[in-house]
C-alpha atoms as a PDB file:
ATOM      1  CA  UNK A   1      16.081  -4.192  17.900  1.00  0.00           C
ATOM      2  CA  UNK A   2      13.018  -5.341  19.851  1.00  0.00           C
ATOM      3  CA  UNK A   3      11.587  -2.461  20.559  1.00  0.00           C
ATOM      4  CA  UNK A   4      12.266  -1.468  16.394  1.00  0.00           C
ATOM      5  CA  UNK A   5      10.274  -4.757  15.680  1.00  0.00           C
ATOM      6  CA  UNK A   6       7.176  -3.972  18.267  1.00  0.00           C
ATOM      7  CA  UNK A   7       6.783  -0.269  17.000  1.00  0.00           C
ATOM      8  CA  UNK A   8       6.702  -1.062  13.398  1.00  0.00           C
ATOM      9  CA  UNK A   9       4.456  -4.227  14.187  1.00  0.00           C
ATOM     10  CA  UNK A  10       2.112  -2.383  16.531  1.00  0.00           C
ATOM     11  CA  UNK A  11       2.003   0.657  13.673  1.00  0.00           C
ATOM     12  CA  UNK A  12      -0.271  -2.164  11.763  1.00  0.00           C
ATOM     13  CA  UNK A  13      -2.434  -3.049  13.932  1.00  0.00           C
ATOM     14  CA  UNK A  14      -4.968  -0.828  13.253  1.00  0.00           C
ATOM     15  CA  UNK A  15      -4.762  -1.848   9.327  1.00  0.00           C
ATOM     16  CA  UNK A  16      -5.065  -5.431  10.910  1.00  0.00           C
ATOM     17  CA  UNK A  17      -8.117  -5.054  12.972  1.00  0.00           C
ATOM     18  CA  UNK A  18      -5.771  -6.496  15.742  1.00  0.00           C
ATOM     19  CA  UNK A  19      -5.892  -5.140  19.207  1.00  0.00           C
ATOM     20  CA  UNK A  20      -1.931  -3.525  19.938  1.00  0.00           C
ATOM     21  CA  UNK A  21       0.127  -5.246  22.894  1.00  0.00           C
ATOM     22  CA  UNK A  22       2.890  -3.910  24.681  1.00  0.00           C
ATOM     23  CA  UNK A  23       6.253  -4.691  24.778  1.00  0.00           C
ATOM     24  CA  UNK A  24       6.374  -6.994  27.111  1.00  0.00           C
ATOM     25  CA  UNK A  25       3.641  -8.758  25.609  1.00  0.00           C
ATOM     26  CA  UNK A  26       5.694  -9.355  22.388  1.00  0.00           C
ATOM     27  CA  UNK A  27       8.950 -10.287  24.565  1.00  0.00           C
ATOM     28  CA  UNK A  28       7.348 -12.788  26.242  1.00  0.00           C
ATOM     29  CA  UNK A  29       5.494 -14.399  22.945  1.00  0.00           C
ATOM     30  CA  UNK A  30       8.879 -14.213  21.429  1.00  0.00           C
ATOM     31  CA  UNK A  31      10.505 -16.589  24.339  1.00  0.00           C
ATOM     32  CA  UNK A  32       7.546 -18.578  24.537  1.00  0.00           C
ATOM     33  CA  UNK A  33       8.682 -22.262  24.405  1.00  0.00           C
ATOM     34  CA  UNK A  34       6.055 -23.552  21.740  1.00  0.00           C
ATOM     35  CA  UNK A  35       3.371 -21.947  20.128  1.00  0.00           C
ATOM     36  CA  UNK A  36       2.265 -18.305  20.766  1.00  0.00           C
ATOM     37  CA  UNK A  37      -0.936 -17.044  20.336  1.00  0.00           C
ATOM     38  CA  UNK A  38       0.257 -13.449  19.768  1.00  0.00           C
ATOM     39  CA  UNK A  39       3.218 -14.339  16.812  1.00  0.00           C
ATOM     40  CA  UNK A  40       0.779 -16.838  15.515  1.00  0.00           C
ATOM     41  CA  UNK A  41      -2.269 -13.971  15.210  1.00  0.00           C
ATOM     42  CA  UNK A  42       0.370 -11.263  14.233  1.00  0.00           C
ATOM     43  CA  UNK A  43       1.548 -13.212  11.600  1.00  0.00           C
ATOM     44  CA  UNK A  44      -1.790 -14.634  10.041  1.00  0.00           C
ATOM     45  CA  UNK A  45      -3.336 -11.603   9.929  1.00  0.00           C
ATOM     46  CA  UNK A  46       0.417  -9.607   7.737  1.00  0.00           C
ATOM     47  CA  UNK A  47       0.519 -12.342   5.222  1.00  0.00           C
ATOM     48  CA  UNK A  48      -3.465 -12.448   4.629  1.00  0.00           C
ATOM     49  CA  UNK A  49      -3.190  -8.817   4.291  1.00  0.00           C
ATOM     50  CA  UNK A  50      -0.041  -9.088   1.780  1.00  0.00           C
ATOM     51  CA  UNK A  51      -2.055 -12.133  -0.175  1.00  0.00           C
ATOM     52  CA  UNK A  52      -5.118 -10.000  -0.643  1.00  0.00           C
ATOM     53  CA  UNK A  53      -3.337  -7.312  -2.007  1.00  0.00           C
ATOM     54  CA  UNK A  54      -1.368  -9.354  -4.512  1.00  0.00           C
ATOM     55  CA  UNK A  55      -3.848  -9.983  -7.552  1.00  0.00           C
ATOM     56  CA  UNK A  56      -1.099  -7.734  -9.522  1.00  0.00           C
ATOM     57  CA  UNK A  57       2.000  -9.882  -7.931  1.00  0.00           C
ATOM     58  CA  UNK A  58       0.364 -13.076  -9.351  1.00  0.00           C
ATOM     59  CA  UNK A  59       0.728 -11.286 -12.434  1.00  0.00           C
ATOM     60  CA  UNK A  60       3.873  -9.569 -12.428  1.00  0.00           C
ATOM     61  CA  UNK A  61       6.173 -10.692 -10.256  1.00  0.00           C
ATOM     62  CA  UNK A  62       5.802 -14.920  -9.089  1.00  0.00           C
ATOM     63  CA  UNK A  63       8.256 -16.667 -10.902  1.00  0.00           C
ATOM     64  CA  UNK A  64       8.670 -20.545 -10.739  1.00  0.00           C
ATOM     65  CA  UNK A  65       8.729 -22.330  -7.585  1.00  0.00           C
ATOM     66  CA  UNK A  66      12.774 -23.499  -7.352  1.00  0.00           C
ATOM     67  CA  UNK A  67      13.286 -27.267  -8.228  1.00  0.00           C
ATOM     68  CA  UNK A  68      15.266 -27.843  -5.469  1.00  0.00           C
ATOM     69  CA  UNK A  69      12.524 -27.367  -3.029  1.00  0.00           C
ATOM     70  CA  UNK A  70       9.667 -29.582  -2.192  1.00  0.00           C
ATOM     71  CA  UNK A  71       6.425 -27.010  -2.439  1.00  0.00           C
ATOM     72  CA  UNK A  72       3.016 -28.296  -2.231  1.00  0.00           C
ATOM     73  CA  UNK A  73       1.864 -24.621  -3.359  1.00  0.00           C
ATOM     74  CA  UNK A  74       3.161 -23.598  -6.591  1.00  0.00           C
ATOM     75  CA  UNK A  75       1.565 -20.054  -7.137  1.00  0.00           C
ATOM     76  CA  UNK A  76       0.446 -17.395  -4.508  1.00  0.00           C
ATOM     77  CA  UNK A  77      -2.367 -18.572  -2.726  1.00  0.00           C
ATOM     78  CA  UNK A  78      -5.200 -16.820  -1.691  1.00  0.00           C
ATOM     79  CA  UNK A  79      -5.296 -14.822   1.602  1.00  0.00           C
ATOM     80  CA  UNK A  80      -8.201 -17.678   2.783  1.00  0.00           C
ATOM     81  CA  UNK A  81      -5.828 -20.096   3.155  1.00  0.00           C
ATOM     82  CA  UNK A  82      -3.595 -18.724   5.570  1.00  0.00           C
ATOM     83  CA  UNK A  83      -4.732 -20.215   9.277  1.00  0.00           C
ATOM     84  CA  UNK A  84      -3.169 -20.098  12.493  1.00  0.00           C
ATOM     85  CA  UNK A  85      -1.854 -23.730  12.143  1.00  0.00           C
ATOM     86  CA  UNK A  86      -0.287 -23.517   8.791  1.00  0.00           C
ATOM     87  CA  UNK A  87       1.218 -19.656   8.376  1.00  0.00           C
ATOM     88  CA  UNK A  88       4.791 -20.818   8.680  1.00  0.00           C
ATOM     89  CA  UNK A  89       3.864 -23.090   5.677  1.00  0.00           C
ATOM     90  CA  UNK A  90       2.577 -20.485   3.712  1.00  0.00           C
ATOM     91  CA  UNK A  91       4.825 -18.007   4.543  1.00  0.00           C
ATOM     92  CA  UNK A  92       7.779 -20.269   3.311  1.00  0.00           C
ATOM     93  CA  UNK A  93       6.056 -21.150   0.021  1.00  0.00           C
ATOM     94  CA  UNK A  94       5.534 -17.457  -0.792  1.00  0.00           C
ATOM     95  CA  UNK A  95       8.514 -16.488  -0.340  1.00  0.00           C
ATOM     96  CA  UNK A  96      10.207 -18.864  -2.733  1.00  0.00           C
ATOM     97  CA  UNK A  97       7.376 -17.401  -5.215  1.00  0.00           C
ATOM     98  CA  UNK A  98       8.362 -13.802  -4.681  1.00  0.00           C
ATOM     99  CA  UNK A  99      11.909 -13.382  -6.529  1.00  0.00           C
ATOM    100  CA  UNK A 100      12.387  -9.587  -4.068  1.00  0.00           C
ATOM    101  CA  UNK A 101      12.325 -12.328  -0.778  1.00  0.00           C
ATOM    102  CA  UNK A 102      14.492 -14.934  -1.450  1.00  0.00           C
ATOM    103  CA  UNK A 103      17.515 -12.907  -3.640  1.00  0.00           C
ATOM    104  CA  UNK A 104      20.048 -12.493  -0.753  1.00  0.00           C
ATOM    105  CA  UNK A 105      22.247 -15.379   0.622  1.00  0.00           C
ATOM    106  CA  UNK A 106      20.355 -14.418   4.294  1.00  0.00           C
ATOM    107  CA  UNK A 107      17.110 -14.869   3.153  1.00  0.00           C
ATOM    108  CA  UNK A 108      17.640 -18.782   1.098  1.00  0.00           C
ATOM    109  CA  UNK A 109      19.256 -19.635   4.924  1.00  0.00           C
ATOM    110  CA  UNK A 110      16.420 -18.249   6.836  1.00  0.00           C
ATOM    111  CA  UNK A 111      14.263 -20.017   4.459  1.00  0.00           C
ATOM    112  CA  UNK A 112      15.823 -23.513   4.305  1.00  0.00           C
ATOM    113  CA  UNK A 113      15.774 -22.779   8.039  1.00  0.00           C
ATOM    114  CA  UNK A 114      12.190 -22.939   8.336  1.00  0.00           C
ATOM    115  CA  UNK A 115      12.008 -25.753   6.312  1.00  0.00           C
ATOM    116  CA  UNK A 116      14.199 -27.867   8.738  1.00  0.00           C
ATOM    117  CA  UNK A 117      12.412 -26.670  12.246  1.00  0.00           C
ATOM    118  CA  UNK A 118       9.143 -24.922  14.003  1.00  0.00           C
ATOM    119  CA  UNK A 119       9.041 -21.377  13.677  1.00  0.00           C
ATOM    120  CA  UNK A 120       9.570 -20.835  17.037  1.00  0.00           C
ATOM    121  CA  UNK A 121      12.904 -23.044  16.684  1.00  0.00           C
ATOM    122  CA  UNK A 122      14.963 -20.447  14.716  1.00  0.00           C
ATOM    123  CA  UNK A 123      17.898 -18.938  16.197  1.00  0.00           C
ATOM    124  CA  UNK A 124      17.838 -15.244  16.455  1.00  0.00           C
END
């Protein structure tokens, strides 16, 4: 599954103006204790690329944020407001706002998951 993860991460790079790392590169920012540079980068860079590209989700396909969950964002936010520090923030809040990532039983968990810890906390 790792290797799965690193080939479909590293196919983006080039779309991300990020430099590719290897394998071991990503294992080893995966077991970092704490923050990673590399996860932290990787993931900044994905969901500034989604948010710039989602003038037509804004549009179409945010829906409410759910009234169960504190949210300091309550639309999509712009792909300048994603920074290294608050990504796991961001990422949370838009995927409340996007009905396709938080349908499945899996995906609420994961979600509620983040809430509760640091990224880097999550079980596997």
């Amino acid at each position: 599954d790792l290797l799965s993860v690193w080939a479909f991460a590293t196919a983006f790079c080039p779309l991300l103006q990020m430099q590719g790392f290897s394998p071991d590169d990503f294992a080893a920012a995966l077991q970092r204790k704490g923050d990673s540079v590399l996860l932290g980068e990787l993931h900044t860079r994905l969901l500034k690329k989604v948010l710039s590209e989602c003038t037509s989700l804004r549009k179409t396909r945010q829906v409410p944020p759910p009234l169960d969950q504190a949210m300091l964002l309550q639309q999509l936010p712009h792909a300048g407001c994603v920074t290294a520090g608050n990504w796991p923030e961001v990422l949370r809040h838009v995927a409340w706002l996007l009905p396709e990532l938080s349908e499945s039983d899996d995906c609420i968990a994961a979600l509620r998951a983040l809430r509760r810890c640091d990224y880097q906390d999550l079980d596997a």
